[in-house]
Protein backbone atom coordinates (compact mmCIF):
# COMPACT_ATOMS: atom_id res chain seq x y z
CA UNK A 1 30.74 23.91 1.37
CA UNK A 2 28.12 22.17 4.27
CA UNK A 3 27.81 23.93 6.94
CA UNK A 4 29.14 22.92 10.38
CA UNK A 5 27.44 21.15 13.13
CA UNK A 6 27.00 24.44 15.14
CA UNK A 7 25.53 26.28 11.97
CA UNK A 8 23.18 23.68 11.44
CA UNK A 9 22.04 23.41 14.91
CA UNK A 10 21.79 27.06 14.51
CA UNK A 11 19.15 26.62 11.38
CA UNK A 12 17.10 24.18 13.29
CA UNK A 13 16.49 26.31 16.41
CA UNK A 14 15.28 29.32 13.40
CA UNK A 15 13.44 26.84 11.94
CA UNK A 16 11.91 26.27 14.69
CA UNK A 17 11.26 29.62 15.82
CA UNK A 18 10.39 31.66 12.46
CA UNK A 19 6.79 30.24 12.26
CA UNK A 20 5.80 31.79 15.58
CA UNK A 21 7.58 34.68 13.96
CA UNK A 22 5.32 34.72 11.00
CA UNK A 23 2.19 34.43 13.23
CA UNK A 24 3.29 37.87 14.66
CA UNK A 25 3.99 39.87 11.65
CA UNK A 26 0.09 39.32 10.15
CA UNK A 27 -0.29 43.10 11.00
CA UNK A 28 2.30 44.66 9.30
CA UNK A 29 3.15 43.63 5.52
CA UNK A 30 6.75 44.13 5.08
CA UNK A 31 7.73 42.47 8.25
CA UNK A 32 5.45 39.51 6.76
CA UNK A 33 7.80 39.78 3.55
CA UNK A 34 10.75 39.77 5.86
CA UNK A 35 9.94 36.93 7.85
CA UNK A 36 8.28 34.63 5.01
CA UNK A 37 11.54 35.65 3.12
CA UNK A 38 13.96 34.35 6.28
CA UNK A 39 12.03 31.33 6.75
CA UNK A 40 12.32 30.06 2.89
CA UNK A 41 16.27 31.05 3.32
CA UNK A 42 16.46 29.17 6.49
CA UNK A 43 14.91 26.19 4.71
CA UNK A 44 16.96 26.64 1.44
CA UNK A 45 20.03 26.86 4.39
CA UNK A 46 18.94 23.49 5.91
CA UNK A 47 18.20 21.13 2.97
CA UNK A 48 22.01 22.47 1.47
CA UNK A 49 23.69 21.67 4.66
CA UNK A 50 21.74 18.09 5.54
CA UNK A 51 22.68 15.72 2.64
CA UNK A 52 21.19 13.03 2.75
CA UNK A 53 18.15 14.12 4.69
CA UNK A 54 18.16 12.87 7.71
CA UNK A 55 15.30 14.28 9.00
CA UNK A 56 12.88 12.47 5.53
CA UNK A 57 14.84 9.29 5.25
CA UNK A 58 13.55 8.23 8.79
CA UNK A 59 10.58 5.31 9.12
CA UNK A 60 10.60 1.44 8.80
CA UNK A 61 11.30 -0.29 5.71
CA UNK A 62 8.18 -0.29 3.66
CA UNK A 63 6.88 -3.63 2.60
CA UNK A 64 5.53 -4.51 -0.84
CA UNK A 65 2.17 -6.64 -0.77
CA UNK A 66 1.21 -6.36 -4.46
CA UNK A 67 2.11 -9.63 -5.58
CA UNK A 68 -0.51 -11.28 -3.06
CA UNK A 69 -3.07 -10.11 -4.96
CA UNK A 70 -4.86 -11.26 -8.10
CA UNK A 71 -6.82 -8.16 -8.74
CA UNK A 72 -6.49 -4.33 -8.53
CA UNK A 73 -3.54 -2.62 -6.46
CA UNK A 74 -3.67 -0.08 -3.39
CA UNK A 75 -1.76 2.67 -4.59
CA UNK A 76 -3.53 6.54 -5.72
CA UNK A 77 -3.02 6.66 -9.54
CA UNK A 78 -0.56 3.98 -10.98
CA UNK A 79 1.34 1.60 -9.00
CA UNK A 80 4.86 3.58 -9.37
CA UNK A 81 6.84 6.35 -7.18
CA UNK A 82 6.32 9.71 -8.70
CA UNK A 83 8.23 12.85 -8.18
CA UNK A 84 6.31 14.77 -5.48
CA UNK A 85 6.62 17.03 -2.02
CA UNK A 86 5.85 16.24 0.92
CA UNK A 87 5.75 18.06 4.72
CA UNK A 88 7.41 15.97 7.42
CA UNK A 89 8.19 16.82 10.95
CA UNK A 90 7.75 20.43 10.06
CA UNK A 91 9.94 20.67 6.84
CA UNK A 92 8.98 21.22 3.52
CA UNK A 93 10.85 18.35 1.40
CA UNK A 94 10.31 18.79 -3.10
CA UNK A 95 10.87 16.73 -5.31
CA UNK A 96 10.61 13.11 -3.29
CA UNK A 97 10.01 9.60 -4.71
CA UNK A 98 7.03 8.39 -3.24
CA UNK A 99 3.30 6.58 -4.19
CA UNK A 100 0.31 6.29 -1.52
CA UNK A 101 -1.05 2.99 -0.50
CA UNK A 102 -4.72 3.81 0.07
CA UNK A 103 -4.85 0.39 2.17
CA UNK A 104 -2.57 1.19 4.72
CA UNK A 105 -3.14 4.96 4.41
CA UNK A 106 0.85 5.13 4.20
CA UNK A 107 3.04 7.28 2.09
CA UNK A 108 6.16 5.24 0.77
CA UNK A 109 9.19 7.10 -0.38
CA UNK A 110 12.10 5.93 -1.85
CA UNK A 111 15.49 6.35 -0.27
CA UNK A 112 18.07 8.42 -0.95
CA UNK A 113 20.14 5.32 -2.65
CA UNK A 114 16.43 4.48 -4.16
CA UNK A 115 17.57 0.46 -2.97
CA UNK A 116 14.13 0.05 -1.30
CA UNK A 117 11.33 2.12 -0.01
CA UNK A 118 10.52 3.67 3.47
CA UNK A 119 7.24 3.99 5.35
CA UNK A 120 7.51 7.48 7.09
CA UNK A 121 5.76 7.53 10.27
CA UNK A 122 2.36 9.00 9.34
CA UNK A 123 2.16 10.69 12.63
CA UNK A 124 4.71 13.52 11.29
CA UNK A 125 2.79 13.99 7.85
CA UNK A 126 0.57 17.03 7.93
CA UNK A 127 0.23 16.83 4.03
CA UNK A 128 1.52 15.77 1.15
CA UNK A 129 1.18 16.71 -2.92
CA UNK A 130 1.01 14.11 -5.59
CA UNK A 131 -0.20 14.26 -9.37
CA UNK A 132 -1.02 17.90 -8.85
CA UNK A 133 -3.16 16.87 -5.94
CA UNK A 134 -2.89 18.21 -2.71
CA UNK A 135 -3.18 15.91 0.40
CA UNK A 136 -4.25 16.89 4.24
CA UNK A 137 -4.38 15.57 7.48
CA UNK A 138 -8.15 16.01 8.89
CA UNK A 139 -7.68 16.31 12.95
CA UNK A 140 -10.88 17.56 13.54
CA UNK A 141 -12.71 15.87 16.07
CA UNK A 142 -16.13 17.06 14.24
CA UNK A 143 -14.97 15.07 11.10
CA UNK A 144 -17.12 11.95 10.17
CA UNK A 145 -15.27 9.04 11.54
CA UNK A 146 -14.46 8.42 7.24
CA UNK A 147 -12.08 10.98 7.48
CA UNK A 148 -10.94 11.95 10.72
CA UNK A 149 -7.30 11.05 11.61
CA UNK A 150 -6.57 10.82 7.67
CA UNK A 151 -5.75 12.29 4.69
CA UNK A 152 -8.29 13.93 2.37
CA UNK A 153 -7.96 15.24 -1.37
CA UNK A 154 -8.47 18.88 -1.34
CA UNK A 155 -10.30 19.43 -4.51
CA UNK A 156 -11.17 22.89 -4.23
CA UNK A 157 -10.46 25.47 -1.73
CA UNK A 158 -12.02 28.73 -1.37
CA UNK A 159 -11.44 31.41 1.43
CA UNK A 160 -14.14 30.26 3.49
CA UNK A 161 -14.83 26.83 2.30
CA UNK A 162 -13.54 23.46 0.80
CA UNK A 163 -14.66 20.55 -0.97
CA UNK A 164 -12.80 17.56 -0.01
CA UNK A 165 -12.46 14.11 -1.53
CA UNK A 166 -11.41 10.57 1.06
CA UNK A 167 -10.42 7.76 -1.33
CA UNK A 168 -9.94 4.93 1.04
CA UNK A 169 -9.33 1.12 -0.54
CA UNK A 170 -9.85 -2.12 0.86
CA UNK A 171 -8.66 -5.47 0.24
CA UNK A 172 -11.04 -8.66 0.47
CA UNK A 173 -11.10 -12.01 0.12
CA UNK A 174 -13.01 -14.41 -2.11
CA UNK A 175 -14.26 -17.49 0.35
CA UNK A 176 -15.08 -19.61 -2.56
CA UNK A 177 -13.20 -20.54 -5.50
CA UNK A 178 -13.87 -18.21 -8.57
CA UNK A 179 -13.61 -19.03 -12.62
CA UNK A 180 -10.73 -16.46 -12.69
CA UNK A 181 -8.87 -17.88 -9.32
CA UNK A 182 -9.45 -14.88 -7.88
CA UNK A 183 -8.71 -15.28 -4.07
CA UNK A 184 -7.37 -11.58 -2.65
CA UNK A 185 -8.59 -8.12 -4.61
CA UNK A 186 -8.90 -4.74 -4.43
CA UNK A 187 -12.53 -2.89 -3.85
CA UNK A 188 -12.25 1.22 -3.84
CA UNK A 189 -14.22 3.64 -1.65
CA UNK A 190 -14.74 7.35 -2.34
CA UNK A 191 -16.37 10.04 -0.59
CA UNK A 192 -17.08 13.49 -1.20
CA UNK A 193 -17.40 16.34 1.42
CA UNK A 194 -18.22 20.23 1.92
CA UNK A 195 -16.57 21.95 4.66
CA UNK A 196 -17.59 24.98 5.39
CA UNK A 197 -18.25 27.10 8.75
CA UNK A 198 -16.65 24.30 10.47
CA UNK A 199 -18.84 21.55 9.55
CA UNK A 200 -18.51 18.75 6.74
CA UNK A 201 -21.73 17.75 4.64
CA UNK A 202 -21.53 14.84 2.45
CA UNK A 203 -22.39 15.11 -1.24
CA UNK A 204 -22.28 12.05 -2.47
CA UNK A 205 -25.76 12.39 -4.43
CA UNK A 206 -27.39 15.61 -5.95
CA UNK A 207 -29.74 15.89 -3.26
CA UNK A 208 -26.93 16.26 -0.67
CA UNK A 209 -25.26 18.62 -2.55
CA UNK A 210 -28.69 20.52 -2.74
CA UNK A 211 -29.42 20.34 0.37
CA UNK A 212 -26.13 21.81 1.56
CA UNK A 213 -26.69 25.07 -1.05
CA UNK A 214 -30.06 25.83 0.36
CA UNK A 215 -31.70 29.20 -0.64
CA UNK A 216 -29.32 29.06 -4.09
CA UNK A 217 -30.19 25.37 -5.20
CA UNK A 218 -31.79 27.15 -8.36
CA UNK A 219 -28.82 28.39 -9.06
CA UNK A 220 -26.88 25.45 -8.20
CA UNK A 221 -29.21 23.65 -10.73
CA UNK A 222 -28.18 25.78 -13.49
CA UNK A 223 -24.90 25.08 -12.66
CA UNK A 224 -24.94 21.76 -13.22
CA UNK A 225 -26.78 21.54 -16.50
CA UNK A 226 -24.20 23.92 -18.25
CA UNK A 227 -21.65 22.18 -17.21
CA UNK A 228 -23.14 19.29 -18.91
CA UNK A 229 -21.94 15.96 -16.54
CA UNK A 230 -23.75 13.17 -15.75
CA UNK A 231 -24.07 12.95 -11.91
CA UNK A 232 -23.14 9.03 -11.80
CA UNK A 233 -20.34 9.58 -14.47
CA UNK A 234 -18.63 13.25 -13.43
CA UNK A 235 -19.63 13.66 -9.87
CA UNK A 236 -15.81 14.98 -9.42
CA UNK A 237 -15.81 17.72 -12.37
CA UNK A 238 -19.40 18.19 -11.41
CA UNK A 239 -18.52 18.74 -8.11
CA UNK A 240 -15.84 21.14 -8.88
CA UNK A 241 -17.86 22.79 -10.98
CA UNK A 242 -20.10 24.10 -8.37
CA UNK A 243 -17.50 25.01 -6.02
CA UNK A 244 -15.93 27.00 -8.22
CA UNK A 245 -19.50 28.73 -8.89
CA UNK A 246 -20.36 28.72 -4.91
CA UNK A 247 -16.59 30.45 -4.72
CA UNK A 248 -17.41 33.15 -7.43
CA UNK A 249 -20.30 34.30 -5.80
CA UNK A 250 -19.58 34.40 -1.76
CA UNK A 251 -16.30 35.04 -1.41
């Protein structure tokens, strides 16, 4: 039975409060269990009563691109809309159509009739999770200007510390005419960061990566050669690799 207009009104001003509640329970565990256990009823509460979601299917309609050009496409992982969840204007939304466009920095989802595809308005996405990867907005003004105002990979995340990948792409143009006609494609850029104590250090080569482990760069080394990767070939399981380690051992 959906609820009435009143009862969801209702939901939306404890959805709105709750979080502030859960901010003032950190002291005491079972109020904590109380309040996490409200909030995920109150959700549970509003996606039952709002059908179709009013508050996800909101945005301009997004507008397909691919077929202008000859080589590559902008999307993370294949070009198709995968099952994945997404948090919008404060809500938690599962199991959502959607790919990311790596050009535009824009997730698309598909609607609720799945007829065409929406652009939400970015502005309202704090993060997003896709192919088992987890997505989040970097506001930090201290960010390098790669990363700040967009969305970074979180590869790794510790208690004190993460390692963070931005995969940004970028289409160009071919001023002279090429054997394979070749006029518009698609050129990829990645970059790998370490956040930790409120700064991000890039390590994009070994000696970065080094150089941010200081006094354990032995160790580090070790690390690296067990885990037997080629620097140029598995910087990202390398990577991983000696966060996990760098986790392990200081946290």
């Amino acid at each position: 039975m959906r609820l009435s207009t009143h009862c969801v009104l209702a939901l939306l001003l404890l959805l709105s409060v709750l979080p502030f509640r859960r901010l003032e329970a950190q002291d005491s565990l079972d109020d904590s269990l109380i309040s996490d256990a409200a909030y995920r009823y109150a959700i549970l509460q509003y996606h039952q009563a709002v059908s179709p979601e009013v508050g996800l299917y909101r945005g301009p309609q997004y507008i397909d691109y691919t077929h202008t050009i000859q080589k590559g496409q902008p999307f993370f992982g294949p070009d198709s809309l995968r099952r994945g969840t997404v948090w919008y204007g404060g809500i938690g939304y599962d199991g959502v159509s959607m790919e990311y466009d790596l050009v535009k920095d824009q997730l698309a989802i598909a609607d609720f009739r799945s007829s065409f595809r929406i652009a939400l308005l970015m502005e309202f996405v704090d993060s997003f999770r896709l192919d088992d990867q987890q997505f989040i907005k970097i506001r930090d003004s201290v960010a390098p200007d790669f990363i700040r105002g967009g969305y970074c990979d979180r590869l790794y995340g510790g208690t004190r510390f993460a390692l963070l990948k931005r995969d940004r792409k970028f289409i160009h143009e071919n001023l002279m005419v090429t054997p394979d006609n070749v006029r518009l494609f698609i050129d990829e850029s990645i970059a790998y960061y370490w956040f930790e104590n409120g700064k991000y250090h890039p390590v994009n080569t070994k000696a970065q990566l080094l150089a941010v482990l200081k006094d354990r760069q032995q160790d580090a080394r070790r690390v690296i050669r067990k885990s037997k990767s080629g620097w140029r070939r598995d910087k990202e399981p390398l990577l991983l690799a000696v966060a996990q380690w760098y986790n392990g051992v200081n946290h």
